[in-house]
PDB file of N, CA and C in Angstrom:
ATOM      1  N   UNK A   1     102.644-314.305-105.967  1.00  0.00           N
ATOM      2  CA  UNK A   1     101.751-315.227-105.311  1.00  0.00           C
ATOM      3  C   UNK A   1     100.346-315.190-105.916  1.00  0.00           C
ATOM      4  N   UNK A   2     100.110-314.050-105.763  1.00  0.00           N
ATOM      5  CA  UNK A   2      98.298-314.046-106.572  1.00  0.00           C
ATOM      6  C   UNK A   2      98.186-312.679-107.959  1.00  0.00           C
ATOM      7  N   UNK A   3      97.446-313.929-108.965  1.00  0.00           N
ATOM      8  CA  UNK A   3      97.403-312.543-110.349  1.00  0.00           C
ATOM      9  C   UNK A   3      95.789-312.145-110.300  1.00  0.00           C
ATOM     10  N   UNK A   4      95.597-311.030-110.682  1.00  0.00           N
ATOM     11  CA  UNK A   4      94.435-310.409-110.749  1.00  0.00           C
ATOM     12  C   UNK A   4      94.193-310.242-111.948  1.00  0.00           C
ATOM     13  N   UNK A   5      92.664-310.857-112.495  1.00  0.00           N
ATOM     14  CA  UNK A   5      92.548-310.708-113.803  1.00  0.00           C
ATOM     15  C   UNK A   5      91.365-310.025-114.268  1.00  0.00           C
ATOM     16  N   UNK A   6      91.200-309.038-114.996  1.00  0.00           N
ATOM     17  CA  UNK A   6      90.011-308.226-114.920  1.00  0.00           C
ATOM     18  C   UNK A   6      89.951-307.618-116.762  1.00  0.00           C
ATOM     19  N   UNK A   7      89.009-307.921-117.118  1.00  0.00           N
ATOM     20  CA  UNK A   7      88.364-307.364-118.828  1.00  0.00           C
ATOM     21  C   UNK A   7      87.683-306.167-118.564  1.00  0.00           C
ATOM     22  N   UNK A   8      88.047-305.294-119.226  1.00  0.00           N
ATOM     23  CA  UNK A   8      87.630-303.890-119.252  1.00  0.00           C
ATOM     24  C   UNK A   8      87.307-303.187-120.679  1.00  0.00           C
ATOM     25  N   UNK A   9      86.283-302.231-120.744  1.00  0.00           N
ATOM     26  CA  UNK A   9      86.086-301.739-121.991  1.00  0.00           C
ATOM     27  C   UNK A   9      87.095-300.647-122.217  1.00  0.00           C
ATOM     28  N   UNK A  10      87.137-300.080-121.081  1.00  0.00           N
ATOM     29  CA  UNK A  10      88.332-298.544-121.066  1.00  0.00           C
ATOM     30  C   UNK A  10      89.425-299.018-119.710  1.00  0.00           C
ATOM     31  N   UNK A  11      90.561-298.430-119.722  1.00  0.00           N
ATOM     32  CA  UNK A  11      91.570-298.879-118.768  1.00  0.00           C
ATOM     33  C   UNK A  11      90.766-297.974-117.535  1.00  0.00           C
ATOM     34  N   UNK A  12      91.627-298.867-116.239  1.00  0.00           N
ATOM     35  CA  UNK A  12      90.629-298.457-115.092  1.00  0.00           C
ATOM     36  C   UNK A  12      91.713-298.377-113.819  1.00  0.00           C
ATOM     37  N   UNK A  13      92.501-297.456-114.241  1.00  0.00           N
ATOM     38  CA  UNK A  13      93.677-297.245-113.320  1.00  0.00           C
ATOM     39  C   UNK A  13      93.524-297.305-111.773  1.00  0.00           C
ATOM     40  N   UNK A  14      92.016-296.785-111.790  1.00  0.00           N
ATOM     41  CA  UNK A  14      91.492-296.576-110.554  1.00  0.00           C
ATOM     42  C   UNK A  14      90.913-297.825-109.534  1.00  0.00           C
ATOM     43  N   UNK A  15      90.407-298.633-110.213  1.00  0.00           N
ATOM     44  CA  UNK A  15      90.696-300.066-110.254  1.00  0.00           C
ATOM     45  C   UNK A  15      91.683-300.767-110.130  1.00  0.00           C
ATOM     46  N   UNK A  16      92.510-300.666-110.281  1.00  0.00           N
ATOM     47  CA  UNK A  16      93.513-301.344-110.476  1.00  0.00           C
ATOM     48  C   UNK A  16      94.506-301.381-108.930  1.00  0.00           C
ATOM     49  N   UNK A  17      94.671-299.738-108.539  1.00  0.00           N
ATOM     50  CA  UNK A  17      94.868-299.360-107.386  1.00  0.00           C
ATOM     51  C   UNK A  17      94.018-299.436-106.249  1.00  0.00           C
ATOM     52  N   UNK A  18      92.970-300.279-106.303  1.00  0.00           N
ATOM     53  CA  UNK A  18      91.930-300.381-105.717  1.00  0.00           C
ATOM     54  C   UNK A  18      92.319-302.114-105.012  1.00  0.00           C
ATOM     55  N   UNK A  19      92.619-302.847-106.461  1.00  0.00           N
ATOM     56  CA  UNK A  19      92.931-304.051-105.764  1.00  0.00           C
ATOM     57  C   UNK A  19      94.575-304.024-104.909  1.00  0.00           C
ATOM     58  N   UNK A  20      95.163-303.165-105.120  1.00  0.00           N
ATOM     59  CA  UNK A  20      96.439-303.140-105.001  1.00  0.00           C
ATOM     60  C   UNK A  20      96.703-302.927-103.664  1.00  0.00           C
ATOM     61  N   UNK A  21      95.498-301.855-102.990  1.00  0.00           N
ATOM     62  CA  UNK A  21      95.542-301.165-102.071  1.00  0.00           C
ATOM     63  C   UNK A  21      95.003-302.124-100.935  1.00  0.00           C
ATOM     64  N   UNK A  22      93.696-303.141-101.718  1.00  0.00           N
ATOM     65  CA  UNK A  22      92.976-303.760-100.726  1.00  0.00           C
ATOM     66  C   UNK A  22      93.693-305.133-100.416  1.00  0.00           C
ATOM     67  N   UNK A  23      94.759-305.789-101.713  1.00  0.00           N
ATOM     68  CA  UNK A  23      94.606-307.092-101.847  1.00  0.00           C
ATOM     69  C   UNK A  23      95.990-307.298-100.372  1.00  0.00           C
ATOM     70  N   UNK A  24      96.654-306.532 -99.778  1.00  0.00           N
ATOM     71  CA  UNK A  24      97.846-307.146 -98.510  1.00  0.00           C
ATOM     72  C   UNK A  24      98.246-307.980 -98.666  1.00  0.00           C
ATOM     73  N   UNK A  25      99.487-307.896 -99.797  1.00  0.00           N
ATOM     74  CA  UNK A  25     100.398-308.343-100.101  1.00  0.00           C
ATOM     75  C   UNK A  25     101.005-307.289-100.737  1.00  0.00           C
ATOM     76  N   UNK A  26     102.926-308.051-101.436  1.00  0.00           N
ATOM     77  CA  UNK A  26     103.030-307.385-101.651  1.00  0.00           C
ATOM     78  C   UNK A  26     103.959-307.340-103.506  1.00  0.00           C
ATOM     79  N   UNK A  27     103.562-308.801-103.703  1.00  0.00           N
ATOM     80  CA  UNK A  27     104.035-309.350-105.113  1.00  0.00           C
ATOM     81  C   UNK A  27     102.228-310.398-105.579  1.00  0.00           C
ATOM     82  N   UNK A  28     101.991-308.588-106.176  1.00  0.00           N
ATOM     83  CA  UNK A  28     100.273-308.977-106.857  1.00  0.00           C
ATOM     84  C   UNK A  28     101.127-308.347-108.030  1.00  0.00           C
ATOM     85  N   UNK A  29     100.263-309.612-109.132  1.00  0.00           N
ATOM     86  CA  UNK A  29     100.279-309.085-110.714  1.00  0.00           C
ATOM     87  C   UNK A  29      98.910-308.857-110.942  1.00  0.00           C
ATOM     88  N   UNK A  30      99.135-307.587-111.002  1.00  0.00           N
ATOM     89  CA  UNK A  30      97.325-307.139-111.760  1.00  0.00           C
ATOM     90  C   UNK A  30      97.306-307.232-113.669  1.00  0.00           C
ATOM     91  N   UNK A  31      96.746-307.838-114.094  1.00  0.00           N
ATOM     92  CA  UNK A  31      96.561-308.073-115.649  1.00  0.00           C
ATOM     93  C   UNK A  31      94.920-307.139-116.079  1.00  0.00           C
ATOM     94  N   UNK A  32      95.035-306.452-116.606  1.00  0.00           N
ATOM     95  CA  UNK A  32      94.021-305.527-116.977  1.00  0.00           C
ATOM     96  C   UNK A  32      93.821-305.624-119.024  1.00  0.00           C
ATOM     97  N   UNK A  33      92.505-306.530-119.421  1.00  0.00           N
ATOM     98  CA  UNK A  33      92.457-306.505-120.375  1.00  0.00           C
ATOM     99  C   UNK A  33      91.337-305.405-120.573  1.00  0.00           C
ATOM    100  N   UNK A  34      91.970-304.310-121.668  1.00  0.00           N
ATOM    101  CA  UNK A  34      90.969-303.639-122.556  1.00  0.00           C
ATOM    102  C   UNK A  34      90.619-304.961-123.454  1.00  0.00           C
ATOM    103  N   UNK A  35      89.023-304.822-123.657  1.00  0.00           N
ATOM    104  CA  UNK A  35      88.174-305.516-124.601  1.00  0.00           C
ATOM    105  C   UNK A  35      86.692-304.709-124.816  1.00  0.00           C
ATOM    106  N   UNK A  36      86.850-304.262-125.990  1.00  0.00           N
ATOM    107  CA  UNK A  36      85.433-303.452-126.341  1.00  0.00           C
ATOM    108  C   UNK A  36      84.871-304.544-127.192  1.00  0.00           C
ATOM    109  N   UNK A  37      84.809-305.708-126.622  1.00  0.00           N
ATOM    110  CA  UNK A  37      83.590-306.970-127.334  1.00  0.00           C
ATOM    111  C   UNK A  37      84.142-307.663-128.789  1.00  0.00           C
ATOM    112  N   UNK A  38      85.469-307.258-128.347  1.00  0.00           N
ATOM    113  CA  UNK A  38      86.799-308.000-129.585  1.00  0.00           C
ATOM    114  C   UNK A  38      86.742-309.928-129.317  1.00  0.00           C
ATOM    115  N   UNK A  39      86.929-309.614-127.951  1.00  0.00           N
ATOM    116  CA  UNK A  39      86.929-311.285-127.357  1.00  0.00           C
ATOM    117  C   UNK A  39      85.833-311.427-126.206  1.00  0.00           C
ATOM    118  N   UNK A  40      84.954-312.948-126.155  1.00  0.00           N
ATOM    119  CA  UNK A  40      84.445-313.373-124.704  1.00  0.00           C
ATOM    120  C   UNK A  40      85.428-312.854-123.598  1.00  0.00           C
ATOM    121  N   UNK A  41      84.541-313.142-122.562  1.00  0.00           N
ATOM    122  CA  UNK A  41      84.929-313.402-121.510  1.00  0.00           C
ATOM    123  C   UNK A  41      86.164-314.359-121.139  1.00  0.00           C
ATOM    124  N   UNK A  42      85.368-315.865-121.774  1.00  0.00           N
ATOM    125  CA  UNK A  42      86.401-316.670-121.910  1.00  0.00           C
ATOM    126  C   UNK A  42      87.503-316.656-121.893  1.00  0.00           C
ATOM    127  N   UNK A  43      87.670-315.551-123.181  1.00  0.00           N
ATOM    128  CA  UNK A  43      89.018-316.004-124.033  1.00  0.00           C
ATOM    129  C   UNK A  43      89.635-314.790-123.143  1.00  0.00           C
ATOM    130  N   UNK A  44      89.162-314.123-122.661  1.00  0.00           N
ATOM    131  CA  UNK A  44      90.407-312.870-121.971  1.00  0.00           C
ATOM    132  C   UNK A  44      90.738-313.906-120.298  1.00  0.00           C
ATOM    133  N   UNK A  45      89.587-314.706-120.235  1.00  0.00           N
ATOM    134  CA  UNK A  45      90.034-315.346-118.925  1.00  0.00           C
ATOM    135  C   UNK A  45      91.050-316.517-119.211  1.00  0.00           C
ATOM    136  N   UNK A  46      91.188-316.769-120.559  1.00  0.00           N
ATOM    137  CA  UNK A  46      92.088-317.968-120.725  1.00  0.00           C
ATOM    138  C   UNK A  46      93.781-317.479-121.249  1.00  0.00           C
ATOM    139  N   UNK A  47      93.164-316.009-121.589  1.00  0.00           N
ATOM    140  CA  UNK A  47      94.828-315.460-121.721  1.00  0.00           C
ATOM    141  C   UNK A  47      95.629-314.852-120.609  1.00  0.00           C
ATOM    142  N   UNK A  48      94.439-314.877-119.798  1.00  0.00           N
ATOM    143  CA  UNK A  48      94.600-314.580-118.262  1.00  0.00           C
ATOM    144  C   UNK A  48      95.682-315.911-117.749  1.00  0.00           C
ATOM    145  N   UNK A  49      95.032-316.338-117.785  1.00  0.00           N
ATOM    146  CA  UNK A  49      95.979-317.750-117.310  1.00  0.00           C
ATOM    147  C   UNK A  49      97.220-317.776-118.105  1.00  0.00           C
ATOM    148  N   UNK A  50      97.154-318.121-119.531  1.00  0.00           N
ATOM    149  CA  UNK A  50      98.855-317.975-119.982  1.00  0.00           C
ATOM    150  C   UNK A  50      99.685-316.689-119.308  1.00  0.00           C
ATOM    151  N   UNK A  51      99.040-315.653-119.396  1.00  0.00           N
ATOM    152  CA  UNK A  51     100.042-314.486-119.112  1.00  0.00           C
ATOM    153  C   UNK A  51     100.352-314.200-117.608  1.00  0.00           C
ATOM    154  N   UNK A  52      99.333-314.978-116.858  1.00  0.00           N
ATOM    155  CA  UNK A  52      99.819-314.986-115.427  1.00  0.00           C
ATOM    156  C   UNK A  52     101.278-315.365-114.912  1.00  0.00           C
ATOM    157  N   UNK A  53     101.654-315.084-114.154  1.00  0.00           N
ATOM    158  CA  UNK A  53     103.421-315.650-113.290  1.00  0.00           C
ATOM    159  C   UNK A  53     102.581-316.224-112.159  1.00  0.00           C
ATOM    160  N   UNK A  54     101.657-316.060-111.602  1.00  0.00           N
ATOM    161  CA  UNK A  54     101.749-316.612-110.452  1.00  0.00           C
ATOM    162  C   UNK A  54     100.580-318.498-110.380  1.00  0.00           C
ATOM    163  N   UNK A  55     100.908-318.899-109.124  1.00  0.00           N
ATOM    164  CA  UNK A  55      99.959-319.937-108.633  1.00  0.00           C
ATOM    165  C   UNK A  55      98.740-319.836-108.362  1.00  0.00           C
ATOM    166  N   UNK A  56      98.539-318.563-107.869  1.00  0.00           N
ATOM    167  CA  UNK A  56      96.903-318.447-107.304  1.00  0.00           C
ATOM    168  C   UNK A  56      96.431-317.298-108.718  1.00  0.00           C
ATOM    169  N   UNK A  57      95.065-317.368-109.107  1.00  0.00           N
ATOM    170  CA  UNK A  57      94.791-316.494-110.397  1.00  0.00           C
ATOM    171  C   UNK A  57      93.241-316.118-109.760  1.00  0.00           C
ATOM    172  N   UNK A  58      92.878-314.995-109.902  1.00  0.00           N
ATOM    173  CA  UNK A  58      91.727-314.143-109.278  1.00  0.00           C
ATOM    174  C   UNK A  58      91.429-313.556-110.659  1.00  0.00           C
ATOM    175  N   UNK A  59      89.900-314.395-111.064  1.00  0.00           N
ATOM    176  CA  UNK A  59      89.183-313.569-111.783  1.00  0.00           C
ATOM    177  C   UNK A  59      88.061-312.619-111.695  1.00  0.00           C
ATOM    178  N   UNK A  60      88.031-311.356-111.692  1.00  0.00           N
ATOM    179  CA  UNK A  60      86.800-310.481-111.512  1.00  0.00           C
ATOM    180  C   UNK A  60      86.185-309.170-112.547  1.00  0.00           C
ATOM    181  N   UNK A  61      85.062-308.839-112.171  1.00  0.00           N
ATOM    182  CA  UNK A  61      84.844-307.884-113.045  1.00  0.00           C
ATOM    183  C   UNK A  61      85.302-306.702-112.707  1.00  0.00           C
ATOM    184  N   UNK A  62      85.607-305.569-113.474  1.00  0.00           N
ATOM    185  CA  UNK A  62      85.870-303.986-113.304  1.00  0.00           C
ATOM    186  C   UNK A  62      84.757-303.215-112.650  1.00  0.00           C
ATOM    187  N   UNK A  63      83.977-303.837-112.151  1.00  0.00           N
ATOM    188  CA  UNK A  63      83.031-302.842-111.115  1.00  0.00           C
ATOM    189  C   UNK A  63      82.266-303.352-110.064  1.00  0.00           C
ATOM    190  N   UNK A  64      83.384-304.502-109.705  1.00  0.00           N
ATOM    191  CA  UNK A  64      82.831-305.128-108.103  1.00  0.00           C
ATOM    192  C   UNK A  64      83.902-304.213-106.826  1.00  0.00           C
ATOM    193  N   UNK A  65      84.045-304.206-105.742  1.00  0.00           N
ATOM    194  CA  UNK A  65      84.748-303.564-104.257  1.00  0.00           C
ATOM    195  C   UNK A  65      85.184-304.636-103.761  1.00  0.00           C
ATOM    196  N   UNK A  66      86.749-304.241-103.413  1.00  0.00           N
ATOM    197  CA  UNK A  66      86.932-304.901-102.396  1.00  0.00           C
ATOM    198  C   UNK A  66      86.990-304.724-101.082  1.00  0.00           C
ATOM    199  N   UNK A  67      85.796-305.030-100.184  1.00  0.00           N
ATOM    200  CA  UNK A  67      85.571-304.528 -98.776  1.00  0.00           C
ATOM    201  C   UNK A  67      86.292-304.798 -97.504  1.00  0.00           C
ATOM    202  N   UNK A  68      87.038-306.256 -97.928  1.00  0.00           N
ATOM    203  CA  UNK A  68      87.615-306.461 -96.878  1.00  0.00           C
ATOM    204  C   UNK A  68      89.243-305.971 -96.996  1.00  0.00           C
ATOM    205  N   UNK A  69      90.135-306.058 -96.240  1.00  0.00           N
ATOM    206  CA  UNK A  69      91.133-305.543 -96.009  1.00  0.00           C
ATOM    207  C   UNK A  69      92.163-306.946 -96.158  1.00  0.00           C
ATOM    208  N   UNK A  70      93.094-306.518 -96.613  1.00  0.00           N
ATOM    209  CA  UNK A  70      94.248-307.738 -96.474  1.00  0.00           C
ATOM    210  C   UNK A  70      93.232-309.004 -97.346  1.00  0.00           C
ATOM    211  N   UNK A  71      92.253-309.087 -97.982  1.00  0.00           N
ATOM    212  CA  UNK A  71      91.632-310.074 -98.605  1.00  0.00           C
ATOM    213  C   UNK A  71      92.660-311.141 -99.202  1.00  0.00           C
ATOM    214  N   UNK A  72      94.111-310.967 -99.875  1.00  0.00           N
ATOM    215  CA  UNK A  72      94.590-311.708-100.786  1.00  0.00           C
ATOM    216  C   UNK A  72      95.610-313.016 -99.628  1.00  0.00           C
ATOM    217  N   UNK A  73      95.869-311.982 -98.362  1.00  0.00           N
ATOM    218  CA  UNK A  73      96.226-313.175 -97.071  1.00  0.00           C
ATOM    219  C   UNK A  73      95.318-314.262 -96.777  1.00  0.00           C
ATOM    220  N   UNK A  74      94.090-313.344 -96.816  1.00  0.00           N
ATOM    221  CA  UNK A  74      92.950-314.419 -96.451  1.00  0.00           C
ATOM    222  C   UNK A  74      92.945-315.334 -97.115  1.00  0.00           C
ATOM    223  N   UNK A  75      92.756-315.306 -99.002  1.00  0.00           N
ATOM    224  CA  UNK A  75      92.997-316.495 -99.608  1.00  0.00           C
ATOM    225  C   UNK A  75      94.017-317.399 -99.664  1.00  0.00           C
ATOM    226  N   UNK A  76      95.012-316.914 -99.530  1.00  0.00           N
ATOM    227  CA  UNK A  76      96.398-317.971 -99.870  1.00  0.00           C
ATOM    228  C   UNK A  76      96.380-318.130 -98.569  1.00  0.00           C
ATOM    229  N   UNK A  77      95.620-318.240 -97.440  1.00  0.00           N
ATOM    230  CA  UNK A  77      95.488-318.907 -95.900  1.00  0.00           C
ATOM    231  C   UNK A  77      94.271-319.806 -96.357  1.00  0.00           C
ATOM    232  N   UNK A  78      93.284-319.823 -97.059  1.00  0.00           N
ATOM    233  CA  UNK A  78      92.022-321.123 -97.599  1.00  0.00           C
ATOM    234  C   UNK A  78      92.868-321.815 -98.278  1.00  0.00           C
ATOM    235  N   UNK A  79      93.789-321.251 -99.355  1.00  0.00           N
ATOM    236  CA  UNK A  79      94.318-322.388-100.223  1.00  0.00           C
ATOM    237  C   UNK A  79      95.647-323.713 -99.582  1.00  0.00           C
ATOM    238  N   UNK A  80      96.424-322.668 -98.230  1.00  0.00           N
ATOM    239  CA  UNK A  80      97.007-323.403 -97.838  1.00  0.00           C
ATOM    240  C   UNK A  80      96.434-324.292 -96.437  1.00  0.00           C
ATOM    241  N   UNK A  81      95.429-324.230 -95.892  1.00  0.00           N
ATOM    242  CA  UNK A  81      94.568-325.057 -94.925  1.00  0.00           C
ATOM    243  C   UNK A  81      93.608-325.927 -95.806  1.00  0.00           C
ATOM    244  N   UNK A  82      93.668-326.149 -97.227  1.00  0.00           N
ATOM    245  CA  UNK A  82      92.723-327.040 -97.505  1.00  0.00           C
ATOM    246  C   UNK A  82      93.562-327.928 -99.087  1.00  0.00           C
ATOM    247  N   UNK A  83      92.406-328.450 -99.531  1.00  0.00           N
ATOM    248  CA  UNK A  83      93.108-329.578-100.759  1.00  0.00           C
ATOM    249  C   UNK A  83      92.373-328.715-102.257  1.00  0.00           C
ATOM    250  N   UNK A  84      91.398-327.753-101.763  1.00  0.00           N
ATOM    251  CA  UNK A  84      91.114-327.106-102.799  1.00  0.00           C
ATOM    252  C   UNK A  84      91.813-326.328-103.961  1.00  0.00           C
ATOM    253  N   UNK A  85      91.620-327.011-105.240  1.00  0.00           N
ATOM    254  CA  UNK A  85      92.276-326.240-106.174  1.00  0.00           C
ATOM    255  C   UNK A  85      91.654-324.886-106.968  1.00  0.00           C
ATOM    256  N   UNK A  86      90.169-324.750-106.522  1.00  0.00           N
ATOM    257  CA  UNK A  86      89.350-323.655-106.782  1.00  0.00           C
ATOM    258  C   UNK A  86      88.257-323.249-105.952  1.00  0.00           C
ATOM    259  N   UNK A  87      88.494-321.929-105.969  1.00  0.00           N
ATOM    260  CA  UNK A  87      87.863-321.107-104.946  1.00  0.00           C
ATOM    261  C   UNK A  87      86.855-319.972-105.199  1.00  0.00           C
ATOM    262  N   UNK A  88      85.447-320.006-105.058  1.00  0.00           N
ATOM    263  CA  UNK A  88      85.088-318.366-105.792  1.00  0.00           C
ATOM    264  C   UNK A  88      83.482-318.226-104.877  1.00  0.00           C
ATOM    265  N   UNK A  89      83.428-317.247-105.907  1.00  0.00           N
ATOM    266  CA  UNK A  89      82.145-316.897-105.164  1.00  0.00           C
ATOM    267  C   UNK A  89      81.163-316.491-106.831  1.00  0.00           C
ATOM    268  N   UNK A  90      80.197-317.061-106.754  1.00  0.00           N
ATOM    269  CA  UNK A  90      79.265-316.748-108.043  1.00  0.00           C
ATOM    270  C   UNK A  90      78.198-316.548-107.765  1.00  0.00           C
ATOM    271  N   UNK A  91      77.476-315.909-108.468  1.00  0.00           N
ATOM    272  CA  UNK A  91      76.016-314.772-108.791  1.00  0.00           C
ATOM    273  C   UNK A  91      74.698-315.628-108.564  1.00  0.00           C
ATOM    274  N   UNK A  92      75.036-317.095-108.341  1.00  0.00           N
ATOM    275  CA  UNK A  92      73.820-317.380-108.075  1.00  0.00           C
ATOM    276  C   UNK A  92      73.685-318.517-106.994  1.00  0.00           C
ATOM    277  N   UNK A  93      72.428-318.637-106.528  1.00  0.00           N
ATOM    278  CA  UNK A  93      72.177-319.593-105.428  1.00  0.00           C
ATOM    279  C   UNK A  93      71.644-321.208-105.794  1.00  0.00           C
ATOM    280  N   UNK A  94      71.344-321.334-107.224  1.00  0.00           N
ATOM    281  CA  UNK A  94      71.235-322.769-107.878  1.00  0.00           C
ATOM    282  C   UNK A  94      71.694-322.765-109.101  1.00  0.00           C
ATOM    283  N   UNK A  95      72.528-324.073-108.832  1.00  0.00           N
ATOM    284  CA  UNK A  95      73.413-325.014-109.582  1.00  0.00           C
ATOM    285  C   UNK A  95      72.539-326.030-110.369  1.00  0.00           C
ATOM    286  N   UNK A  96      72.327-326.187-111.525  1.00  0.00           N
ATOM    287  CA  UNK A  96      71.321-327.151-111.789  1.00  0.00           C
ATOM    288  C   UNK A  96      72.331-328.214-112.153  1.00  0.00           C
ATOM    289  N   UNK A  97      72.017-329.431-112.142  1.00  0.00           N
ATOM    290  CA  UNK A  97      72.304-331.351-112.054  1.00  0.00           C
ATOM    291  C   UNK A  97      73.628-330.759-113.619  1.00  0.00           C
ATOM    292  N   UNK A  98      72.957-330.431-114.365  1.00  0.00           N
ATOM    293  CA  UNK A  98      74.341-330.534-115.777  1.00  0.00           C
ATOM    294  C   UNK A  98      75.529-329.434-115.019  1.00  0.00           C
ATOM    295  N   UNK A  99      75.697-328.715-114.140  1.00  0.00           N
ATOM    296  CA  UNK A  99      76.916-328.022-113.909  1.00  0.00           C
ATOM    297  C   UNK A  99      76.751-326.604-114.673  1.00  0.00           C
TER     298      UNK A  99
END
């Protein structure tokens, strides 16, 4: 149902079990790219997508928390109560007119 996609300089096992533990469910693909500045962001988020199996795709960094509990119910409950095909949360509070 939901893949987890995360770029890393060193593997982060600990991480990994972190989303596993928080995300409540129980068919999560976690995708963990090592990248020591081989590829953007981009491009590990766009191989993210080919190598995903699932419908819903969660991109984040290797040193954010997940605080809430059962978080990955919560989303696939926004995605199925609405028409939205994307969902997130980003670092800043203005959007300027070009996107």
């Amino acid at each position: 149902m939901i893949s987890v996609i995360y770029s890393t300089r060193k593997t982060k096992p600990d991480f990994k079990n972190h989303i596993l533990n928080t995300i409540g469910i129980k068919n999560c693909e976690v995708i963990e790219y090592v990248n020591d500045g081989e590829y953007s962001l981009t491009e590990i988020y766009n191989k993210g997508i080919s190598d995903s199996q699932n419908d819903i795709v969660v991109f984040c960094h290797d040193d954010i928390a997940f605080n809430t509990k059962k978080w990955g119910t919560k989303l696939i409950n926004h995605f199925e109560k609405t028409n939205y095909g994307v969902l997130g949360v980003a670092g800043t509070t203005d959007l300027p007119s070009s996107g």
